[in-house]
Structure formats: structure tokens, C-alpha cells
PDB file of N, CA and C in Angstrom:
ATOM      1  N   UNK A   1      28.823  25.857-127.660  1.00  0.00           N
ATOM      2  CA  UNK A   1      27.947  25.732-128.806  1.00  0.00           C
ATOM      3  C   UNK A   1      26.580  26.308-128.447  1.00  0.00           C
ATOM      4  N   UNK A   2      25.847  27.373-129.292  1.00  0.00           N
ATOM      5  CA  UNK A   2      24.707  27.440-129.028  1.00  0.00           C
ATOM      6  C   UNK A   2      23.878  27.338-130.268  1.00  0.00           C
ATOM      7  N   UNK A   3      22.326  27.186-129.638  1.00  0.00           N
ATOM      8  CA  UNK A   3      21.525  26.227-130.596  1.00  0.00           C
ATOM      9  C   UNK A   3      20.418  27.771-131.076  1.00  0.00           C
ATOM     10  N   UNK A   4      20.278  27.683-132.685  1.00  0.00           N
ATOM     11  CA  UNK A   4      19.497  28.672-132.527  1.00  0.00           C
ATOM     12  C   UNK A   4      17.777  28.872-132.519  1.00  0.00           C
ATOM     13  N   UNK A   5      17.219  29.512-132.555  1.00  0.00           N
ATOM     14  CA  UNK A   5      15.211  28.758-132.501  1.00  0.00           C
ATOM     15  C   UNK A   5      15.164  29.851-133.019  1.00  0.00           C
ATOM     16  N   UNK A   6      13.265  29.416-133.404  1.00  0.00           N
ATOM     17  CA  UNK A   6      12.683  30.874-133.647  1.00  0.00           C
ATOM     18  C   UNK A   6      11.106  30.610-132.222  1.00  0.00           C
ATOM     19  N   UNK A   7      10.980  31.554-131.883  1.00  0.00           N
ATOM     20  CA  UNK A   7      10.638  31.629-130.655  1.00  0.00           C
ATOM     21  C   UNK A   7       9.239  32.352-130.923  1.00  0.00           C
ATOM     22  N   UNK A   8       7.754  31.497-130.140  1.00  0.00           N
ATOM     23  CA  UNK A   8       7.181  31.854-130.377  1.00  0.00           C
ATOM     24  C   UNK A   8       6.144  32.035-129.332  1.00  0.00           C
ATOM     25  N   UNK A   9       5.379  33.319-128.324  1.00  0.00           N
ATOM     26  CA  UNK A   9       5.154  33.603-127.089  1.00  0.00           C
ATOM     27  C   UNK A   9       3.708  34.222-127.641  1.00  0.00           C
ATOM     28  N   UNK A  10       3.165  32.695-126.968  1.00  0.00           N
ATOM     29  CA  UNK A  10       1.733  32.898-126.276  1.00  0.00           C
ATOM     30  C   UNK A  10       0.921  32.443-128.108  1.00  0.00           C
ATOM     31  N   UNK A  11       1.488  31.696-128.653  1.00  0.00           N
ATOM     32  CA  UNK A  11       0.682  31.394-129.485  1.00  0.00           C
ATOM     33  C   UNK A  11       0.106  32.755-131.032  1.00  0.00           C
ATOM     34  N   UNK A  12       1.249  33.575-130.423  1.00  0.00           N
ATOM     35  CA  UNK A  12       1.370  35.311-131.552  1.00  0.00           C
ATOM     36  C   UNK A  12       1.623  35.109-132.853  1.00  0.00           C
ATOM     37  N   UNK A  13       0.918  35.673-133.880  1.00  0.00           N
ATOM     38  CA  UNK A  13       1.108  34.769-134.867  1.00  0.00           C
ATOM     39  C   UNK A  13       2.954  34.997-135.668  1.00  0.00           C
ATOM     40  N   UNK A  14       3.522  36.644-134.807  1.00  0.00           N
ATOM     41  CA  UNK A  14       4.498  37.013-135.048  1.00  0.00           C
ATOM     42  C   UNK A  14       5.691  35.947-133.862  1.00  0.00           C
ATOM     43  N   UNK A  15       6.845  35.600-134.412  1.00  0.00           N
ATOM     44  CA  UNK A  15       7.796  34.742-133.917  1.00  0.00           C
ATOM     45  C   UNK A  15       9.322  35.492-134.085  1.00  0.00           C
ATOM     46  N   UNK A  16      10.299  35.574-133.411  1.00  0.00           N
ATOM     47  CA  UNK A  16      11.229  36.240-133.354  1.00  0.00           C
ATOM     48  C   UNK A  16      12.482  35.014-132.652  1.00  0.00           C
ATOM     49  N   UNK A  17      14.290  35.875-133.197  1.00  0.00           N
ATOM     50  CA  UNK A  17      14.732  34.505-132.977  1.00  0.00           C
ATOM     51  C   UNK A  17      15.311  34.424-132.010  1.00  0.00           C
ATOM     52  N   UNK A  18      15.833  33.371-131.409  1.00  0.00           N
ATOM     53  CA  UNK A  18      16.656  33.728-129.775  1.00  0.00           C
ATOM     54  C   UNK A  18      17.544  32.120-129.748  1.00  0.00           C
ATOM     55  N   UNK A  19      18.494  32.891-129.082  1.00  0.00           N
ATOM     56  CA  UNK A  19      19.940  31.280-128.493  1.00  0.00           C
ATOM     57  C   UNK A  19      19.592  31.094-127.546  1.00  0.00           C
ATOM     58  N   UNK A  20      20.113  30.318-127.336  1.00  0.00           N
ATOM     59  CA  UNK A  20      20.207  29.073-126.337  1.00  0.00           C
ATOM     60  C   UNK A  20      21.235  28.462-126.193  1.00  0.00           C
ATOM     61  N   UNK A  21      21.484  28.036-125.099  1.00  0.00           N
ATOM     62  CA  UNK A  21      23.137  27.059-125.126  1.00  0.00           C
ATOM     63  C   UNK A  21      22.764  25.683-125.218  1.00  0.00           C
ATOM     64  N   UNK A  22      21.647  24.969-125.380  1.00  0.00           N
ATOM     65  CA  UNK A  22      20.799  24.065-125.310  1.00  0.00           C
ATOM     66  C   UNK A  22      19.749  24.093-125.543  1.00  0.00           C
ATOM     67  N   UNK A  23      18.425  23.061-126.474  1.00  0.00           N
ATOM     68  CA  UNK A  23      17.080  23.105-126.533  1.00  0.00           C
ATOM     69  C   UNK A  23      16.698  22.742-125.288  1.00  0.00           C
ATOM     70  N   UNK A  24      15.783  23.978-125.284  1.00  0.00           N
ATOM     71  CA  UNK A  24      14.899  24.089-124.045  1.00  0.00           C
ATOM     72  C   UNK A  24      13.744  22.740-123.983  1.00  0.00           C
ATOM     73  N   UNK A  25      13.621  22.284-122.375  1.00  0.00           N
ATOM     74  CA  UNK A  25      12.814  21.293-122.657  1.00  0.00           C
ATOM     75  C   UNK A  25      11.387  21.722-122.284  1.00  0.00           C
ATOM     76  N   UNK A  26      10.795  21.000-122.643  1.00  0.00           N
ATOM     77  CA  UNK A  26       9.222  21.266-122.241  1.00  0.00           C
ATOM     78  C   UNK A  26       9.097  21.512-121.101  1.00  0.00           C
ATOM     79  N   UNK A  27       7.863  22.389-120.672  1.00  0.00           N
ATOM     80  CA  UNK A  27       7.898  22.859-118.587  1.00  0.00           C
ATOM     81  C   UNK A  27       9.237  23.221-118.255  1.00  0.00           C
ATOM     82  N   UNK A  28      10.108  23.815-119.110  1.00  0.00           N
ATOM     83  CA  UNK A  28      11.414  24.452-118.161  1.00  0.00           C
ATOM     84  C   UNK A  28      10.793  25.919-118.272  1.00  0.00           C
ATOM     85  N   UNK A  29      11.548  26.226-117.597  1.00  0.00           N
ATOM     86  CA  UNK A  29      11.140  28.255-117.342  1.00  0.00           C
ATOM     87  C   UNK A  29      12.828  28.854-118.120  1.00  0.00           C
ATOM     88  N   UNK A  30      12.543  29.928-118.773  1.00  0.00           N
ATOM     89  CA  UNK A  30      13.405  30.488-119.733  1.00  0.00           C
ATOM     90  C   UNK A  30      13.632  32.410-119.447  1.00  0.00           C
ATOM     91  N   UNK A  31      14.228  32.463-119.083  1.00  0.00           N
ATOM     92  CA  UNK A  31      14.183  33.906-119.323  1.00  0.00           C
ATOM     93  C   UNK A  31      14.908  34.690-120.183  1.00  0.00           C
ATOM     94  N   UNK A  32      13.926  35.522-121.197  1.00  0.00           N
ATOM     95  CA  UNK A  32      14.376  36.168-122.173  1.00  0.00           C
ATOM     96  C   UNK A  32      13.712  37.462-121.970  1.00  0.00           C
ATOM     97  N   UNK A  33      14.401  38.817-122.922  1.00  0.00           N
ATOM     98  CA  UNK A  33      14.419  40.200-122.957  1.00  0.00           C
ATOM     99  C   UNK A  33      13.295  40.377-124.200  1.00  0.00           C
ATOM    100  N   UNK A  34      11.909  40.723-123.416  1.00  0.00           N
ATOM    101  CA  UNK A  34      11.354  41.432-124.446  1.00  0.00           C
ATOM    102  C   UNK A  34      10.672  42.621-124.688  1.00  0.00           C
ATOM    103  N   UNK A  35      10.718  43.391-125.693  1.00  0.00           N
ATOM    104  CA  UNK A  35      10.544  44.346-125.283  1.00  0.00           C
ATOM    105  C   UNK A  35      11.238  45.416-124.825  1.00  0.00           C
ATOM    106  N   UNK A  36      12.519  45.105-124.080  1.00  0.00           N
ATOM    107  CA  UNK A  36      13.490  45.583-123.010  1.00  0.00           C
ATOM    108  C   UNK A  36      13.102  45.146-121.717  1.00  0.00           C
ATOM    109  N   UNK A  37      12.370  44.393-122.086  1.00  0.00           N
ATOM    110  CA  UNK A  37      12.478  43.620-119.508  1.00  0.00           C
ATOM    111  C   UNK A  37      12.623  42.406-120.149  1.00  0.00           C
ATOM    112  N   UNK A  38      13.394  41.994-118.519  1.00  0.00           N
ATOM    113  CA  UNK A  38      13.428  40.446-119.116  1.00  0.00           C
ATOM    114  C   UNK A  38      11.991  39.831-118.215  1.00  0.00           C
ATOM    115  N   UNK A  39      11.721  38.763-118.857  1.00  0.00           N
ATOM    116  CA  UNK A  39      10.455  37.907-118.597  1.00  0.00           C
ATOM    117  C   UNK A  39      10.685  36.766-118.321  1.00  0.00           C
ATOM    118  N   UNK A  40      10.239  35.937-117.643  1.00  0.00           N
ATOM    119  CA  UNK A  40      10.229  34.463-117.414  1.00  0.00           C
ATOM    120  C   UNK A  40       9.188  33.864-117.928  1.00  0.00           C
ATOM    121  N   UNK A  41       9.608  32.878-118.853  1.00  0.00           N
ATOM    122  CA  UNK A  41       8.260  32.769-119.378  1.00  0.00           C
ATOM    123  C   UNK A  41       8.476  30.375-119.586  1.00  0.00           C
ATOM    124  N   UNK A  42       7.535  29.889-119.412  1.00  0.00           N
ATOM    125  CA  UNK A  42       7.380  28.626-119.525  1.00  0.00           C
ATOM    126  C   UNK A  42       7.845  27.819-120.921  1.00  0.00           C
ATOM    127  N   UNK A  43       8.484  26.949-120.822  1.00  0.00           N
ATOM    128  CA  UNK A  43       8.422  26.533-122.590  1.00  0.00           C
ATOM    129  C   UNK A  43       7.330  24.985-122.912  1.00  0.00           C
ATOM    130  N   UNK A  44       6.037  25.534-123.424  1.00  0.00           N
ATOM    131  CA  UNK A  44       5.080  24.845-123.862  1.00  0.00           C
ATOM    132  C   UNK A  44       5.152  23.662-124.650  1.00  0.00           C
ATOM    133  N   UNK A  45       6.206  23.789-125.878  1.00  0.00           N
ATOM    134  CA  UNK A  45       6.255  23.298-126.856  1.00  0.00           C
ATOM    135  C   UNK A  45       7.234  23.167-127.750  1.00  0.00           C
ATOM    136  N   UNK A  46       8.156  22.374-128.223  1.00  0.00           N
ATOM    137  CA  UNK A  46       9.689  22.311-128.967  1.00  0.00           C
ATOM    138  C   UNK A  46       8.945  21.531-129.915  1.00  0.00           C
ATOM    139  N   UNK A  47       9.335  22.041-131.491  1.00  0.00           N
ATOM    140  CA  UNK A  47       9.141  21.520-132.563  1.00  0.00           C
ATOM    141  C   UNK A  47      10.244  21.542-133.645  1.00  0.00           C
ATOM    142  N   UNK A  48      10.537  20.329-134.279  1.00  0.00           N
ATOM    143  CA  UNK A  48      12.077  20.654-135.034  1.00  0.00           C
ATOM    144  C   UNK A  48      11.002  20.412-136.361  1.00  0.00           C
ATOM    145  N   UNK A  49      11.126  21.145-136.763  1.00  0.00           N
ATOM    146  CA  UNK A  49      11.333  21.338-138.674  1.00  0.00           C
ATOM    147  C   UNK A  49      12.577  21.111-139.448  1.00  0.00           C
ATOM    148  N   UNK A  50      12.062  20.097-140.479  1.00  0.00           N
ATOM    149  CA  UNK A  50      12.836  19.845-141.507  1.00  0.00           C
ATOM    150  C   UNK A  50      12.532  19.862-143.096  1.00  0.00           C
ATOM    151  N   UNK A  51      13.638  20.650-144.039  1.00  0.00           N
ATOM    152  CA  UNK A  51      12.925  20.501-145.083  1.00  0.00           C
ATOM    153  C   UNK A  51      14.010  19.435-146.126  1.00  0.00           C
ATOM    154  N   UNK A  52      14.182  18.631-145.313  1.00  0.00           N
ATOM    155  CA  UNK A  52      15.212  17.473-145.730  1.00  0.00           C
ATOM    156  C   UNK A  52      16.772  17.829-145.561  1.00  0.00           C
ATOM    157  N   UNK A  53      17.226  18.537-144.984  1.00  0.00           N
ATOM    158  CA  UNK A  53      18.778  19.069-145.348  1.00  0.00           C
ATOM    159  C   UNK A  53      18.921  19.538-144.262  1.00  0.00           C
ATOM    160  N   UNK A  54      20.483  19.421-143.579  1.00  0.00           N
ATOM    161  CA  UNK A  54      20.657  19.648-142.310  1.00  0.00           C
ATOM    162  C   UNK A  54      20.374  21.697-141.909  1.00  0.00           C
ATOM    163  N   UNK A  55      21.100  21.981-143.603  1.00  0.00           N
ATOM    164  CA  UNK A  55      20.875  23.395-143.189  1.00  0.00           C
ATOM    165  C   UNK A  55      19.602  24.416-143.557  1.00  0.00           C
ATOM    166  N   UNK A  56      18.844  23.155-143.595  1.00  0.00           N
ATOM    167  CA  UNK A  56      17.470  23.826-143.727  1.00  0.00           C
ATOM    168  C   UNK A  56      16.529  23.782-142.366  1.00  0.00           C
ATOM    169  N   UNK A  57      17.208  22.456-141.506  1.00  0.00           N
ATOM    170  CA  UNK A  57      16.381  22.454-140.057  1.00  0.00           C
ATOM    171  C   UNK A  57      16.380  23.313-139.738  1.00  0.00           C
ATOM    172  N   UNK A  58      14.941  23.873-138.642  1.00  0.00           N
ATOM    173  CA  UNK A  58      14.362  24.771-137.646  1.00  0.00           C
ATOM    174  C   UNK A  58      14.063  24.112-136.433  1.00  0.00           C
ATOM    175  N   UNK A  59      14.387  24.884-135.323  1.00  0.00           N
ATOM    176  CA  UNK A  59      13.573  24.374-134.287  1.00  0.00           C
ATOM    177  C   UNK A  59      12.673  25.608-133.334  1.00  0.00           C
ATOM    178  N   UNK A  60      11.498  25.164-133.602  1.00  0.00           N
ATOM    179  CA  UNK A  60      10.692  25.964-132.638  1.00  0.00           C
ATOM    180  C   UNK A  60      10.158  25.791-131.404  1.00  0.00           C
ATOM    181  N   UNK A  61      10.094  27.021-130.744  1.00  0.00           N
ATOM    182  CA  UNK A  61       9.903  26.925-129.654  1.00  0.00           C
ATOM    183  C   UNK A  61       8.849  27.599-128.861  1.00  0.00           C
ATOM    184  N   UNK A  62       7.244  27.258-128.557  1.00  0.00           N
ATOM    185  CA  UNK A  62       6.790  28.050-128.058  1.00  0.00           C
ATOM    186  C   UNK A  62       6.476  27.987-126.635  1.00  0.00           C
ATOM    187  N   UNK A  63       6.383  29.549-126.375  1.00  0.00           N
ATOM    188  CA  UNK A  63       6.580  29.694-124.918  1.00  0.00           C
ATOM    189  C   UNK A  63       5.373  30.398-124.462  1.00  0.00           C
ATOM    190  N   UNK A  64       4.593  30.519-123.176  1.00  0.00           N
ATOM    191  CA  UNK A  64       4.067  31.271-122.665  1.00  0.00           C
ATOM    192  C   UNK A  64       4.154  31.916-121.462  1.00  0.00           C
ATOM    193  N   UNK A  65       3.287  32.858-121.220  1.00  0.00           N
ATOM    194  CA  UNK A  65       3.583  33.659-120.168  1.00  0.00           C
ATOM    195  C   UNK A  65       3.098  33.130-118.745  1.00  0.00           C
ATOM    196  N   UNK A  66       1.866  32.606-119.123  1.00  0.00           N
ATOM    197  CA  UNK A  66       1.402  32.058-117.920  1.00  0.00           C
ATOM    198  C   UNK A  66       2.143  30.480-116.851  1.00  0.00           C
ATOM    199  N   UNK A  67       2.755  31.301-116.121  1.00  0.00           N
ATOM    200  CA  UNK A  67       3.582  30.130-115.512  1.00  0.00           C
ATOM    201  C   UNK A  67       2.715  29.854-113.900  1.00  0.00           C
ATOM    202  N   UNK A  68       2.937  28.225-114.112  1.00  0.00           N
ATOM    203  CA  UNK A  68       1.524  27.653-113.264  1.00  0.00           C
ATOM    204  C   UNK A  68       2.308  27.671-111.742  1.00  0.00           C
TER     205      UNK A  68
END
């Protein structure tokens, strides 16, 4: 099963979407292709959106670059 997000790096006001085989937890490190390289990048922040209906949930995810 994978889970889907919309993914959002470094606080950009543009967001793009990406799987997962699992929601990422906060402070895990993630590596995804952007651009064409892949990056390692931190996950800051998981937010689930709902607009009452299962197939309306979102879950977001923002990530940054700066890993401590």
C-alpha cells in the first residue's frame, strides 16, 4: 500500500506530489528526485487535511533541505 502527499520543500509556495509506502514522520530524512538528482532532505512537518470525506483527505508534507 502506498500513501500519497503533496510535498512541500523549504516552505516554496509551489508543492508537488510524491508516494510513500508510509507517512513520513517528523525528523526522518527522505530521499526524493528533484529536479533529476536525488536529495535528502528532512521532514519538518506532516499535516492531514480534511474536507469532511474520506476522499477528499490530504496529507502534507513539508520538507527541508537543511539537515542538522
Amino acid at each position: 500500500m502506498t500513501v500519497n502527499c503533496r510535498l512541500s520543500i523549504d516552505n516554496r509556495p509551489e508543492a508537488t506530489d510524491a508516494v510513500f509506502q508510509a507517512v513520513p514522520r517528523i525528523g526522518e530524512s527522505v530521499a526524493l528526485s528533484i529536479d533529476g538528482t536525488t536529495q535528502d532532505l528532512r521532514v519538518s512537518r506532516v499535516v492531514h487535511v480534511t474536507n469532511g470525506s474520506l476522499e477528499g483527505a490530504a496529507i502534507i508534507v513539508e520538507v527541508t533541505t537543511n539537515i542538522l
